[in-house]
PDB file of N, CA and C in Angstrom:
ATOM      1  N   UNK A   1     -13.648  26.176  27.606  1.00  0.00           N
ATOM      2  CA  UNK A   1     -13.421  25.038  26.740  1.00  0.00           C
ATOM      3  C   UNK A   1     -14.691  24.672  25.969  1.00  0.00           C
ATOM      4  N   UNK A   2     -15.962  24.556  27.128  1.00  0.00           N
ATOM      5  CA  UNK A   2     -17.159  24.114  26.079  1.00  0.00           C
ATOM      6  C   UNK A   2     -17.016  25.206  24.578  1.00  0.00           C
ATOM      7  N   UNK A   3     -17.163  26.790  24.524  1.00  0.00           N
ATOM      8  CA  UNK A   3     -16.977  27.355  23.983  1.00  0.00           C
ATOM      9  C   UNK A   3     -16.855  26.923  22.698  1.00  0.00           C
ATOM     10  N   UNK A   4     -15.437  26.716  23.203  1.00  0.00           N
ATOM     11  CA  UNK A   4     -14.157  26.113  21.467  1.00  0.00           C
ATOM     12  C   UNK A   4     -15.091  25.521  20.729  1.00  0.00           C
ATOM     13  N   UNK A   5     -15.522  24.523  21.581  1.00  0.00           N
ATOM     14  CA  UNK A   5     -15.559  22.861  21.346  1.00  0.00           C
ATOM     15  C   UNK A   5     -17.340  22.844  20.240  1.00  0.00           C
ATOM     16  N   UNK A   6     -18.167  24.463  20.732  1.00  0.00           N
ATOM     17  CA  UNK A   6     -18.876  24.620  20.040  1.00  0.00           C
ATOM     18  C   UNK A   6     -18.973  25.007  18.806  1.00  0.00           C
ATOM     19  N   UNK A   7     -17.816  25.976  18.941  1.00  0.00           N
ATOM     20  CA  UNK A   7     -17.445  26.482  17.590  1.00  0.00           C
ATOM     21  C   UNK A   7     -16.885  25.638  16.745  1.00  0.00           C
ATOM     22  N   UNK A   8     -15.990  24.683  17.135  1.00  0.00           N
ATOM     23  CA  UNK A   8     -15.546  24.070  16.498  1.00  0.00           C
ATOM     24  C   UNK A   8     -16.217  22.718  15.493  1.00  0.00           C
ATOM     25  N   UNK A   9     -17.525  22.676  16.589  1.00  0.00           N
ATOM     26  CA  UNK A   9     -18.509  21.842  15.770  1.00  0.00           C
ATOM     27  C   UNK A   9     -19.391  22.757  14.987  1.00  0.00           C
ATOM     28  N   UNK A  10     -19.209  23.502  14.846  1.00  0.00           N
ATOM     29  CA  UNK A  10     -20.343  24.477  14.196  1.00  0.00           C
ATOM     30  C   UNK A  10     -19.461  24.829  12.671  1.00  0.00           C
ATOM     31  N   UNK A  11     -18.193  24.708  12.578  1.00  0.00           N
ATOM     32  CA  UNK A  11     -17.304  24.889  12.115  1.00  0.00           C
ATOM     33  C   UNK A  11     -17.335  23.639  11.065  1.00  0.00           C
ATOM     34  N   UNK A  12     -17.169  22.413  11.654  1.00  0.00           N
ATOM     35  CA  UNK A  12     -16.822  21.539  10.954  1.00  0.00           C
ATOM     36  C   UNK A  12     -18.359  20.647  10.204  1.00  0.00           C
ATOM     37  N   UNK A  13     -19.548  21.002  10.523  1.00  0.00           N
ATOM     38  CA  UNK A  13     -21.170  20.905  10.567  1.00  0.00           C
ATOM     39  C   UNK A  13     -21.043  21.964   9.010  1.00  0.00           C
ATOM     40  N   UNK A  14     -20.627  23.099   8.965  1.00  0.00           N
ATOM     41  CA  UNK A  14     -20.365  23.866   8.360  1.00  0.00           C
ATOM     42  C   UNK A  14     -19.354  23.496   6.698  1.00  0.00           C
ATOM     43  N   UNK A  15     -18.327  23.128   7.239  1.00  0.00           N
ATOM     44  CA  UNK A  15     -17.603  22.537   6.024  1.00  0.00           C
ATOM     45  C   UNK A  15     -18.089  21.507   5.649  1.00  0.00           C
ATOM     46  N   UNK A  16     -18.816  20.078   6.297  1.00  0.00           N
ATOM     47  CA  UNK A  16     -19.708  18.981   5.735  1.00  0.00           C
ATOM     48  C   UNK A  16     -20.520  20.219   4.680  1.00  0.00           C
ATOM     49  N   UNK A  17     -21.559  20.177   5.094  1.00  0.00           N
ATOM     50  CA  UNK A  17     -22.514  21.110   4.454  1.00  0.00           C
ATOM     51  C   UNK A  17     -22.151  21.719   2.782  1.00  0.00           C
ATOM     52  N   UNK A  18     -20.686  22.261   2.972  1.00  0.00           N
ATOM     53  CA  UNK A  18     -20.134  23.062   1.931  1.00  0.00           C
ATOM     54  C   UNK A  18     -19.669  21.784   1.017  1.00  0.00           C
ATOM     55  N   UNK A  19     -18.938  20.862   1.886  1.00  0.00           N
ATOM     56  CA  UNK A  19     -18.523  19.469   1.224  1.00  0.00           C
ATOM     57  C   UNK A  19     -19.565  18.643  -0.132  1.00  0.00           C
ATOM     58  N   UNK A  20     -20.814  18.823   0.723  1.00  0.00           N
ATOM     59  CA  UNK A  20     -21.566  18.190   0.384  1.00  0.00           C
ATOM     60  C   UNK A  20     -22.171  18.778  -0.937  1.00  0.00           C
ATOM     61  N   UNK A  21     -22.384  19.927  -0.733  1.00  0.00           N
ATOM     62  CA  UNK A  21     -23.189  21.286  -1.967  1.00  0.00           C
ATOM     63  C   UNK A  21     -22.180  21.024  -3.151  1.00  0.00           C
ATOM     64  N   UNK A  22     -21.171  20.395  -2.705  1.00  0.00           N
ATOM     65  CA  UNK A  22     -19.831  20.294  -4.138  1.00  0.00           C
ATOM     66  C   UNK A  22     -19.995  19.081  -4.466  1.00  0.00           C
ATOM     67  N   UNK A  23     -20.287  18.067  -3.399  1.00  0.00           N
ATOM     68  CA  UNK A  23     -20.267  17.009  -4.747  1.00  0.00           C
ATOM     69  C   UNK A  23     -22.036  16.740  -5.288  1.00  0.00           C
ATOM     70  N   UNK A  24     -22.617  17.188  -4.809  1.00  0.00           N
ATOM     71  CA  UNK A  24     -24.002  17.125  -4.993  1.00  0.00           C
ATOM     72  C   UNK A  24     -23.885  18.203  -6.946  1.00  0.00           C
ATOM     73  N   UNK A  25     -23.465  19.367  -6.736  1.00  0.00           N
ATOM     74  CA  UNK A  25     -23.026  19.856  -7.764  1.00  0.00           C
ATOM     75  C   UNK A  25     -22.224  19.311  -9.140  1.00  0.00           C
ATOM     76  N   UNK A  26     -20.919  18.655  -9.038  1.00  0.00           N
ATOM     77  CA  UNK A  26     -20.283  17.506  -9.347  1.00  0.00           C
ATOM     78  C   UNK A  26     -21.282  16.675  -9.928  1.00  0.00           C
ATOM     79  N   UNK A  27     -22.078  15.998  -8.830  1.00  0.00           N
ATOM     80  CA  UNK A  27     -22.732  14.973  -8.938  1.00  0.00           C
ATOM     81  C   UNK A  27     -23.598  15.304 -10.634  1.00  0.00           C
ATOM     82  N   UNK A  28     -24.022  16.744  -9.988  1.00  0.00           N
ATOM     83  CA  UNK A  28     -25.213  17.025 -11.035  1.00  0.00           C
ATOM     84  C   UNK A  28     -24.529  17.030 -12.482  1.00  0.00           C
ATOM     85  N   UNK A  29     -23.265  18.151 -12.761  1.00  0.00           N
ATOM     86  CA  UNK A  29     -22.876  18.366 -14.155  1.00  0.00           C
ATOM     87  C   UNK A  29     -22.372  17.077 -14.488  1.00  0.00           C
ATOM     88  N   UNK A  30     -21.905  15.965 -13.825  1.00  0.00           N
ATOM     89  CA  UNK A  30     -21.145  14.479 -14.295  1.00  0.00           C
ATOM     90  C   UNK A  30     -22.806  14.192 -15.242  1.00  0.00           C
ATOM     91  N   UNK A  31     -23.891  14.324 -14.459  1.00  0.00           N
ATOM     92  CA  UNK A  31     -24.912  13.481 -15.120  1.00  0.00           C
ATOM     93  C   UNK A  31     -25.351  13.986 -16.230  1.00  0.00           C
ATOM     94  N   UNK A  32     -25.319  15.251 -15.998  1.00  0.00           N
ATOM     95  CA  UNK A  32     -25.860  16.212 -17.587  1.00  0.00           C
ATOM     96  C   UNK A  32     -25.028  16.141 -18.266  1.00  0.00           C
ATOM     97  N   UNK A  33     -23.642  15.924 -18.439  1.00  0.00           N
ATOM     98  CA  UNK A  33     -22.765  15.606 -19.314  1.00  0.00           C
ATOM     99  C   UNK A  33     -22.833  14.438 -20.165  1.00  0.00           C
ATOM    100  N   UNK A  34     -23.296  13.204 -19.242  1.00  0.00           N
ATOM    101  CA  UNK A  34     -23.813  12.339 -19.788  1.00  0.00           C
ATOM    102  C   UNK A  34     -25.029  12.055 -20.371  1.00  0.00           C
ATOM    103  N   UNK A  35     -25.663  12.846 -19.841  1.00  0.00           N
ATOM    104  CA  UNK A  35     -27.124  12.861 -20.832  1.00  0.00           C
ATOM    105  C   UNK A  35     -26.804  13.351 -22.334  1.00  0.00           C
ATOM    106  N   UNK A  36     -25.916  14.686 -22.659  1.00  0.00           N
ATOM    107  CA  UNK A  36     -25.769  15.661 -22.933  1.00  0.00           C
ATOM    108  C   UNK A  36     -24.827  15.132 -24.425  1.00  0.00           C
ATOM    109  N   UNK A  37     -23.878  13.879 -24.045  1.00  0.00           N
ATOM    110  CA  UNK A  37     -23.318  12.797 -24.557  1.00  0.00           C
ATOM    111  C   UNK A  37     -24.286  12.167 -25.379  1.00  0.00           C
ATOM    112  N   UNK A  38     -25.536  11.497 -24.472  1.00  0.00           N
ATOM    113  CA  UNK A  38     -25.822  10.190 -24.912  1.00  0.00           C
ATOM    114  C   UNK A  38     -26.688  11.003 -26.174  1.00  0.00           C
ATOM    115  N   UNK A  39     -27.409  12.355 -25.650  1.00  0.00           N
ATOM    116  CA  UNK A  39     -28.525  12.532 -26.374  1.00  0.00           C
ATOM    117  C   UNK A  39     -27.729  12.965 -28.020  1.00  0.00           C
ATOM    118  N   UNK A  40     -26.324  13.127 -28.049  1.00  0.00           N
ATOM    119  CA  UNK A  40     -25.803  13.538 -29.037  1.00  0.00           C
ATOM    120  C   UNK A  40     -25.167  15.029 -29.454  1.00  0.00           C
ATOM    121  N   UNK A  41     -25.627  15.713 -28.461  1.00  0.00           N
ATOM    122  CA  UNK A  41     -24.861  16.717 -28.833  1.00  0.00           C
ATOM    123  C   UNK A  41     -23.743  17.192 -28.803  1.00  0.00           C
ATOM    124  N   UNK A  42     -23.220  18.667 -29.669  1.00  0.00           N
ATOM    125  CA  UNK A  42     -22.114  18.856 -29.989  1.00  0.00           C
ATOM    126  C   UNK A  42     -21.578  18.711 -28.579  1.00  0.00           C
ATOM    127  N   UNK A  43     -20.815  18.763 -28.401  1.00  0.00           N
ATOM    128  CA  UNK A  43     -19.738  18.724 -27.353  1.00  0.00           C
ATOM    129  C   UNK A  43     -18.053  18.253 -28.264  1.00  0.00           C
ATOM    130  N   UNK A  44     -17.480  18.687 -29.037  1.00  0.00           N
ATOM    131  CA  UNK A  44     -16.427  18.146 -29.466  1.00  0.00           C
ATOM    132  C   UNK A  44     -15.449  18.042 -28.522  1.00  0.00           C
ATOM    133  N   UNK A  45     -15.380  19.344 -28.077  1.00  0.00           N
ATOM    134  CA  UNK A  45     -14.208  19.348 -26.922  1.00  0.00           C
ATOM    135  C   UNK A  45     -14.518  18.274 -25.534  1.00  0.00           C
ATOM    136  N   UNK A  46     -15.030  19.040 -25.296  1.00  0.00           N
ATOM    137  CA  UNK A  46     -15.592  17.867 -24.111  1.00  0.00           C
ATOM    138  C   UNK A  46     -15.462  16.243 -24.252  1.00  0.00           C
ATOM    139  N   UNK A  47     -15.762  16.097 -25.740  1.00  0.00           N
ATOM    140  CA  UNK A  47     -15.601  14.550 -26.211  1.00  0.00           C
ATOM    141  C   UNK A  47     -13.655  14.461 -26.468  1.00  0.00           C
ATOM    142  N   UNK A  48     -13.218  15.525 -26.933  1.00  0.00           N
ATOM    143  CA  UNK A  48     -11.666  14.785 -26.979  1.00  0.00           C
ATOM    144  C   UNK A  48     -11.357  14.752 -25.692  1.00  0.00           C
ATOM    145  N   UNK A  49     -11.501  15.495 -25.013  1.00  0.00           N
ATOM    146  CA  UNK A  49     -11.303  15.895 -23.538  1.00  0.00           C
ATOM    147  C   UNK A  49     -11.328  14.199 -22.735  1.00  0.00           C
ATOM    148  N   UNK A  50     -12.632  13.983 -23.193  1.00  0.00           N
ATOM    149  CA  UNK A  50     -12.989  12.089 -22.310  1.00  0.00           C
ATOM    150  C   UNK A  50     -12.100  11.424 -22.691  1.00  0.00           C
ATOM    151  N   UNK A  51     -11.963  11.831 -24.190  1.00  0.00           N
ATOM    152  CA  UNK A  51     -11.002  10.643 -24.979  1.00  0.00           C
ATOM    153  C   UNK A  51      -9.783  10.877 -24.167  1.00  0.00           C
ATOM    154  N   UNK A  52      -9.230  11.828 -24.028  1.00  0.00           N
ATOM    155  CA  UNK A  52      -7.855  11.842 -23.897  1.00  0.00           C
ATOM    156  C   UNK A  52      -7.709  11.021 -21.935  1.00  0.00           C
ATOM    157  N   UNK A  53      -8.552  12.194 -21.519  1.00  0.00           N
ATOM    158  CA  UNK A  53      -8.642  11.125 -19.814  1.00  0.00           C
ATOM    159  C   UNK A  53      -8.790   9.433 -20.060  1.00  0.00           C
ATOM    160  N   UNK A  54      -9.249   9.159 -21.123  1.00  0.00           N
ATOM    161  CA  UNK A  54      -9.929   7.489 -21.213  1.00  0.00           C
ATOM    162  C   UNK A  54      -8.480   7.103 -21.762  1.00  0.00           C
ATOM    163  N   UNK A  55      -7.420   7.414 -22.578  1.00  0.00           N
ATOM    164  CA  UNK A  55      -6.357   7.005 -23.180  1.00  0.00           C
ATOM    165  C   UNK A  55      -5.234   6.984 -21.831  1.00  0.00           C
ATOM    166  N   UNK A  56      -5.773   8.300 -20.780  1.00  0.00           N
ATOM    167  CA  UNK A  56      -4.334   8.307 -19.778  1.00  0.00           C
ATOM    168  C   UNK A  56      -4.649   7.175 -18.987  1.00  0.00           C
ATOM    169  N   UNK A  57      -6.178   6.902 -18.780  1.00  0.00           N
ATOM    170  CA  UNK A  57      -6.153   6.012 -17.632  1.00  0.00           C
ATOM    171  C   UNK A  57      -5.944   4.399 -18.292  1.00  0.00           C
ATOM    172  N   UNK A  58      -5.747   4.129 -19.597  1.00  0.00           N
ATOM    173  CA  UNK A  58      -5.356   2.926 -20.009  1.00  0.00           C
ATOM    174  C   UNK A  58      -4.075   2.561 -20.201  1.00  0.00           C
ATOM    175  N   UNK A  59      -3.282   3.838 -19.960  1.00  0.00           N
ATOM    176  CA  UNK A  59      -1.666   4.038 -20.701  1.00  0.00           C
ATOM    177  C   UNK A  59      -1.473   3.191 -18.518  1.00  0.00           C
ATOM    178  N   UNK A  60      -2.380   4.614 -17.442  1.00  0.00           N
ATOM    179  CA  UNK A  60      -2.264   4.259 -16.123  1.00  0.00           C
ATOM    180  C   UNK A  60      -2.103   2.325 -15.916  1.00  0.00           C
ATOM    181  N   UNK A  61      -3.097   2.001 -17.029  1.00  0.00           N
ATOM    182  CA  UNK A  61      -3.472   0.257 -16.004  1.00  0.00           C
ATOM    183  C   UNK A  61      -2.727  -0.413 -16.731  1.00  0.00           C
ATOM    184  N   UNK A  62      -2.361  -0.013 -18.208  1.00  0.00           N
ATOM    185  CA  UNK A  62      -0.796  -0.935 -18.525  1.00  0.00           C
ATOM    186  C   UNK A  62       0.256  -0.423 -17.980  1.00  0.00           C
ATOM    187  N   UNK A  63       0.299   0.220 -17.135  1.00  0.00           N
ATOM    188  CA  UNK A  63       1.532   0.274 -16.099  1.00  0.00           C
ATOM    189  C   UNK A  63       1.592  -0.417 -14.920  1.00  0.00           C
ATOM    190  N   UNK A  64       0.070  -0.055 -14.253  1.00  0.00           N
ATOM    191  CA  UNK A  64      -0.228  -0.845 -13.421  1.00  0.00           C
ATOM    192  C   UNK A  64       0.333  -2.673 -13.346  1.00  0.00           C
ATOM    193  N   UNK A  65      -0.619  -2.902 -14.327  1.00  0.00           N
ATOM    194  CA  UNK A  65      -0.349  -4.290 -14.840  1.00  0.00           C
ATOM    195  C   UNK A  65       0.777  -4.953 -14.786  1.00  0.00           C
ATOM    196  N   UNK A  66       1.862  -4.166 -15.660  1.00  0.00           N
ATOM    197  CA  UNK A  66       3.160  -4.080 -15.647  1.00  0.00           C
ATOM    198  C   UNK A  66       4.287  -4.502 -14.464  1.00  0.00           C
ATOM    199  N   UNK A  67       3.416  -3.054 -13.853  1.00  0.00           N
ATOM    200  CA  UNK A  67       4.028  -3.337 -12.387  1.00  0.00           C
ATOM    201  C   UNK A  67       3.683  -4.376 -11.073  1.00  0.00           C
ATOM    202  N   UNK A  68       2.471  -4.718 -10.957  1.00  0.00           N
ATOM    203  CA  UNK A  68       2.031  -6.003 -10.711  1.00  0.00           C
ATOM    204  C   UNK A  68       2.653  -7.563 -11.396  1.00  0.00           C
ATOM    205  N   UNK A  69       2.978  -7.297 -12.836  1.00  0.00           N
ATOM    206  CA  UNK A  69       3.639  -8.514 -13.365  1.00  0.00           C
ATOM    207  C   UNK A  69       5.111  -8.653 -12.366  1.00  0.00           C
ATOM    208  N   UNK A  70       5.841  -7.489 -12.756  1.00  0.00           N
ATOM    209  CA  UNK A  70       7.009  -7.214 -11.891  1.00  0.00           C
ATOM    210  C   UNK A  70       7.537  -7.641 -10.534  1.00  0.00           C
ATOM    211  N   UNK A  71       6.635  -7.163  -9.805  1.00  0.00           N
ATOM    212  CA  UNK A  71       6.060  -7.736  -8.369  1.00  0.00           C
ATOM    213  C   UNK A  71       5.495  -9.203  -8.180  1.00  0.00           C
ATOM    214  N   UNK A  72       5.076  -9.516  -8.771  1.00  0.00           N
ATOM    215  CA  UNK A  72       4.697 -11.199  -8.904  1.00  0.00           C
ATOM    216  C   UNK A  72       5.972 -11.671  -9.281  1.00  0.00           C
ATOM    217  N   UNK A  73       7.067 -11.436  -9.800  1.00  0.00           N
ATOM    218  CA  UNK A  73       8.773 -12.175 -10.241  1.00  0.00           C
ATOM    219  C   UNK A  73       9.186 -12.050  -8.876  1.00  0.00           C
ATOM    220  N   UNK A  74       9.001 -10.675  -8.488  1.00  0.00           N
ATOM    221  CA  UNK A  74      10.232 -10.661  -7.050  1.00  0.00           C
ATOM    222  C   UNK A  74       9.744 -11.798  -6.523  1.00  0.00           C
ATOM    223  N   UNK A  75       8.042 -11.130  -6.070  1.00  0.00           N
ATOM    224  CA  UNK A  75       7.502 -12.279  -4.931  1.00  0.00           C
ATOM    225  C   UNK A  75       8.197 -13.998  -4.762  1.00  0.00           C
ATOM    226  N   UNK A  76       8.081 -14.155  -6.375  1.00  0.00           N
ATOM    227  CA  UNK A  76       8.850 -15.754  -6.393  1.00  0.00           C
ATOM    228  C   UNK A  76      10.117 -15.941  -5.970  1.00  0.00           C
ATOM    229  N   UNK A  77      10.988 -14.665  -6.669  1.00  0.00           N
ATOM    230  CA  UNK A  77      12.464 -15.141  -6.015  1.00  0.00           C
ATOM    231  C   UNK A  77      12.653 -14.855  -5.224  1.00  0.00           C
ATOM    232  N   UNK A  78      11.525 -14.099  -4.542  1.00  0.00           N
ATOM    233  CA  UNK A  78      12.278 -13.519  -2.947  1.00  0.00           C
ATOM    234  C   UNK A  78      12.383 -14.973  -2.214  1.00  0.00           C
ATOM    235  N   UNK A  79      11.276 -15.684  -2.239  1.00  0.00           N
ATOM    236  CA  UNK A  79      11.032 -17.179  -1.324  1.00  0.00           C
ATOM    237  C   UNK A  79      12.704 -17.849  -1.508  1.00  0.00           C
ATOM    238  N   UNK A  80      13.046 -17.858  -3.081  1.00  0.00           N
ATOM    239  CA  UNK A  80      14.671 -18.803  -3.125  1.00  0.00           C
ATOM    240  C   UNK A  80      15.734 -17.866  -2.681  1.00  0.00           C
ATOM    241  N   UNK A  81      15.785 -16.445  -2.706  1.00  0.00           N
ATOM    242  CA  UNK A  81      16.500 -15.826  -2.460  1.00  0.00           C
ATOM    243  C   UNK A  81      16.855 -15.692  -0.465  1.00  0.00           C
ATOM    244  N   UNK A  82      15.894 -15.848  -0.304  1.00  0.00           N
ATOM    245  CA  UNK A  82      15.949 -15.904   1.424  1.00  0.00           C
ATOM    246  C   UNK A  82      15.843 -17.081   2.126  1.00  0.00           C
ATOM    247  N   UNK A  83      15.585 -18.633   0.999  1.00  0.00           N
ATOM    248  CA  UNK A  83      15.749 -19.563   1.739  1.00  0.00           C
ATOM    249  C   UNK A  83      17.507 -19.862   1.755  1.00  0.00           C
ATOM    250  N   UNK A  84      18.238 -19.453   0.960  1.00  0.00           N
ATOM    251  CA  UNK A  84      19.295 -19.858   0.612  1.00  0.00           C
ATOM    252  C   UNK A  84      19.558 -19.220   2.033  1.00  0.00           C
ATOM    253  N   UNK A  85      19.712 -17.915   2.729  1.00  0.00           N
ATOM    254  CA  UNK A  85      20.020 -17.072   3.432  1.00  0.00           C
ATOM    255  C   UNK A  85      19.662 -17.920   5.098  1.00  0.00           C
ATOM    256  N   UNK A  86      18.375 -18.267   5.352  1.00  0.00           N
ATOM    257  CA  UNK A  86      17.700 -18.763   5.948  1.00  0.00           C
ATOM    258  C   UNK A  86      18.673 -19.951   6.473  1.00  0.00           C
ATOM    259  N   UNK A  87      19.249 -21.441   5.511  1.00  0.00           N
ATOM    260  CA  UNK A  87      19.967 -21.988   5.818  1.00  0.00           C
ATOM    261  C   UNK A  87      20.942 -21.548   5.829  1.00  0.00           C
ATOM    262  N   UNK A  88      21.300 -20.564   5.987  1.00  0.00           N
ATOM    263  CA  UNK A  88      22.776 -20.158   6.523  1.00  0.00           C
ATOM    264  C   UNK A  88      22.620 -20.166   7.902  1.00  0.00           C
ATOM    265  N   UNK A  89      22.235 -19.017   8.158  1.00  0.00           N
ATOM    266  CA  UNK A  89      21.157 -18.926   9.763  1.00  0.00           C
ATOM    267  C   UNK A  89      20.779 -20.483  10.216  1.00  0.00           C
ATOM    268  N   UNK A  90      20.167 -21.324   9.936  1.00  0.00           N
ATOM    269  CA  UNK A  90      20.214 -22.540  10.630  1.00  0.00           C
ATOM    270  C   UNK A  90      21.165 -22.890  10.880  1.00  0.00           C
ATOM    271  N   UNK A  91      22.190 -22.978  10.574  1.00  0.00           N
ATOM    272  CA  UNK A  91      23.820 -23.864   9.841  1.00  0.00           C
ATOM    273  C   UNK A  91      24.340 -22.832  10.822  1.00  0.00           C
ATOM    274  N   UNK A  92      24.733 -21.709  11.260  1.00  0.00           N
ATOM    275  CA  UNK A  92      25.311 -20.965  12.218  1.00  0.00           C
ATOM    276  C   UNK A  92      24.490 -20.701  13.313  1.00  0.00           C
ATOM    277  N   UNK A  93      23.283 -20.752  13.577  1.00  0.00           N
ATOM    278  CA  UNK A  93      22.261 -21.603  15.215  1.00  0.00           C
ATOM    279  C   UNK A  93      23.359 -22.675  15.575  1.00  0.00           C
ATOM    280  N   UNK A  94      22.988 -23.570  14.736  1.00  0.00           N
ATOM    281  CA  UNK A  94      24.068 -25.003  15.217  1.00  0.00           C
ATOM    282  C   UNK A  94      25.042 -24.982  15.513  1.00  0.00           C
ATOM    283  N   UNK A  95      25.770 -24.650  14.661  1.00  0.00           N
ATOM    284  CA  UNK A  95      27.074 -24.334  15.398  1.00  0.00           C
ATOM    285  C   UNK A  95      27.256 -23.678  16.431  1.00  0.00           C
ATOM    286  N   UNK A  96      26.441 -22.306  16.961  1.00  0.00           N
ATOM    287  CA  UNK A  96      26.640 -21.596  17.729  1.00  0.00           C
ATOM    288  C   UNK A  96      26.394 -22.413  18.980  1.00  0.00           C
ATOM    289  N   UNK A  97      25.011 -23.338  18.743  1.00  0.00           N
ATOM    290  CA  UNK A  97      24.507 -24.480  19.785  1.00  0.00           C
ATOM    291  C   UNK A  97      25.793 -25.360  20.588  1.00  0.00           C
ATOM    292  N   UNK A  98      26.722 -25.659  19.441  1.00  0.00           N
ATOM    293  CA  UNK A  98      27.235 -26.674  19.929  1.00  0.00           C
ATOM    294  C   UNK A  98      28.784 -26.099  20.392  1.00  0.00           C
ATOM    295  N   UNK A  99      29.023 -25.003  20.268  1.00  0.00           N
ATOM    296  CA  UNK A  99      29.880 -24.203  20.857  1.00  0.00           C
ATOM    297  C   UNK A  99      29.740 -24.082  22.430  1.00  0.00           C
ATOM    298  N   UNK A 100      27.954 -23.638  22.613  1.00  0.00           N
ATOM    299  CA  UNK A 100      27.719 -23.520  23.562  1.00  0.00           C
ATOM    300  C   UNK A 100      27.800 -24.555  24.944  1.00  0.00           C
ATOM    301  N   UNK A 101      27.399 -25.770  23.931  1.00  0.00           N
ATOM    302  CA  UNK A 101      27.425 -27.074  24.615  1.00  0.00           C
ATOM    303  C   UNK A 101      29.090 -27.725  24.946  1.00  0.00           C
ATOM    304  N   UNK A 102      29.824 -27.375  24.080  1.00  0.00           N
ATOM    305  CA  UNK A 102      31.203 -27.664  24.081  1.00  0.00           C
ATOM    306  C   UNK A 102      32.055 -26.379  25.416  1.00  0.00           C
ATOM    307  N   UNK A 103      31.289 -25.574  25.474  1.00  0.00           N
ATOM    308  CA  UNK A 103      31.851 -24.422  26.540  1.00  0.00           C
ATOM    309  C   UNK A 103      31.433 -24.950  28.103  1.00  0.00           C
ATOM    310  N   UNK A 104      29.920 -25.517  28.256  1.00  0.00           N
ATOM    311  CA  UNK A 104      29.503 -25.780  28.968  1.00  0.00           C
ATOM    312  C   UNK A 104      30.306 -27.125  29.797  1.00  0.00           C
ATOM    313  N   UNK A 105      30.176 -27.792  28.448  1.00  0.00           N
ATOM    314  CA  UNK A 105      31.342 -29.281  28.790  1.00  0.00           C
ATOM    315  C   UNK A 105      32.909 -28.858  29.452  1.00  0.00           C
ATOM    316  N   UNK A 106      33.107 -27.940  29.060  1.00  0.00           N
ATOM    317  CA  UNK A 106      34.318 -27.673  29.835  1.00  0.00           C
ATOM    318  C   UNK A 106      34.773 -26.906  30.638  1.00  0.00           C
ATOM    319  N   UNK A 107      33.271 -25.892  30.747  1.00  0.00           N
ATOM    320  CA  UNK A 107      33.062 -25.334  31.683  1.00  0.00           C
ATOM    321  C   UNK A 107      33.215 -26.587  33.265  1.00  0.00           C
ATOM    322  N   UNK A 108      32.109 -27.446  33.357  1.00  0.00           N
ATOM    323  CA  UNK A 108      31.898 -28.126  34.440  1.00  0.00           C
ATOM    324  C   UNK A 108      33.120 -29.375  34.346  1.00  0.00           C
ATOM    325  N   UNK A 109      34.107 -29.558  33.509  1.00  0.00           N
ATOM    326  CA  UNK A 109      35.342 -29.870  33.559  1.00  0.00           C
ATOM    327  C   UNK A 109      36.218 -29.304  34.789  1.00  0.00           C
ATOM    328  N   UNK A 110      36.229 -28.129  34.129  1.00  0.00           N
ATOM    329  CA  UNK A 110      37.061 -27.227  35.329  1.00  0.00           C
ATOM    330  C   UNK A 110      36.354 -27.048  36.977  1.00  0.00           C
ATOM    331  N   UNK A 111      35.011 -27.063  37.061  1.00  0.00           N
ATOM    332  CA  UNK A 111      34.862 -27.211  37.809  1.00  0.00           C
ATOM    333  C   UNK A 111      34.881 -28.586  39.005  1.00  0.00           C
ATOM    334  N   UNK A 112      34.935 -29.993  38.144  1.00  0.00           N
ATOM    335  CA  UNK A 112      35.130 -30.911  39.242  1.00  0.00           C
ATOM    336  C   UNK A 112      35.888 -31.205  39.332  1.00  0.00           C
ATOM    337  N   UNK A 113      37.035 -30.567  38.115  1.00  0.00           N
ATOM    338  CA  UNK A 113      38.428 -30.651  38.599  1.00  0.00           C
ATOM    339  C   UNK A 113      38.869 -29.728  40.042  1.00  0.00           C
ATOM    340  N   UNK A 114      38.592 -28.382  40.172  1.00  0.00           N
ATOM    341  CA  UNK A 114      39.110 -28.180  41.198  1.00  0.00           C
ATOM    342  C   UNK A 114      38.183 -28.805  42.330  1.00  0.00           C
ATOM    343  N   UNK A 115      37.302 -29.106  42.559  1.00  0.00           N
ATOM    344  CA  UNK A 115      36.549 -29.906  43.734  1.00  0.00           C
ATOM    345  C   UNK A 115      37.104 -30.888  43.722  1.00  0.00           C
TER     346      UNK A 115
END
């Protein structure tokens, strides 16, 4: 078992490592891109390229938005929609209460009748 348990850390010590060399990499071309940007050069593609990611992720947060507006309506009617429901459920407790109490009452009816 120790065995496994070595390999298996040697293994996963191993994929960190590899993990890491990628975003460290990542890390690097994100910044030279931006240098690479700021300092002005050609890059056309690369620049529609941003544009177009920068247009999906705004098309993304007016949906978002959207859907958050959406969710803020339910939220409200859910409260009237389940209080209506809610007093039903109270309104049939009670009754059920006083069924119970009315069973009981005649429950111990019958009983001091036959005693």
């Amino acid at each position: 078992m120790p065995a496994y348990r070595d390999t298996r850390h040697r293994v996963e010590i191993l994929a960190d490592r590899e993990y890491a060399a990628v975003r460290r990499a990542s890390w690097r071309l994100d910044a030279k891109l931006v240098e690479w940007i700021r300092k002005g050069r050609r890059m056309s593609k690369l620049a529609a390229i941003g544009d177009r990611i920068a247009q999906k992720k705004l098309a993304h947060d007016r949906k978002a938005d959207e859907w958050a507006k959406r969710l803020n309506a339910v939220d409200e009617r859910e409260q009237h929609a389940f209080a209506i429901g809610e007093a039903v459920i109270v309104e049939r407790e009670a009754d059920l209460a006083d069924l119970e109490s009315t069973v009981r009452g005649l429950s111990n009816l019958a009983d001091s009748g036959s005693g």
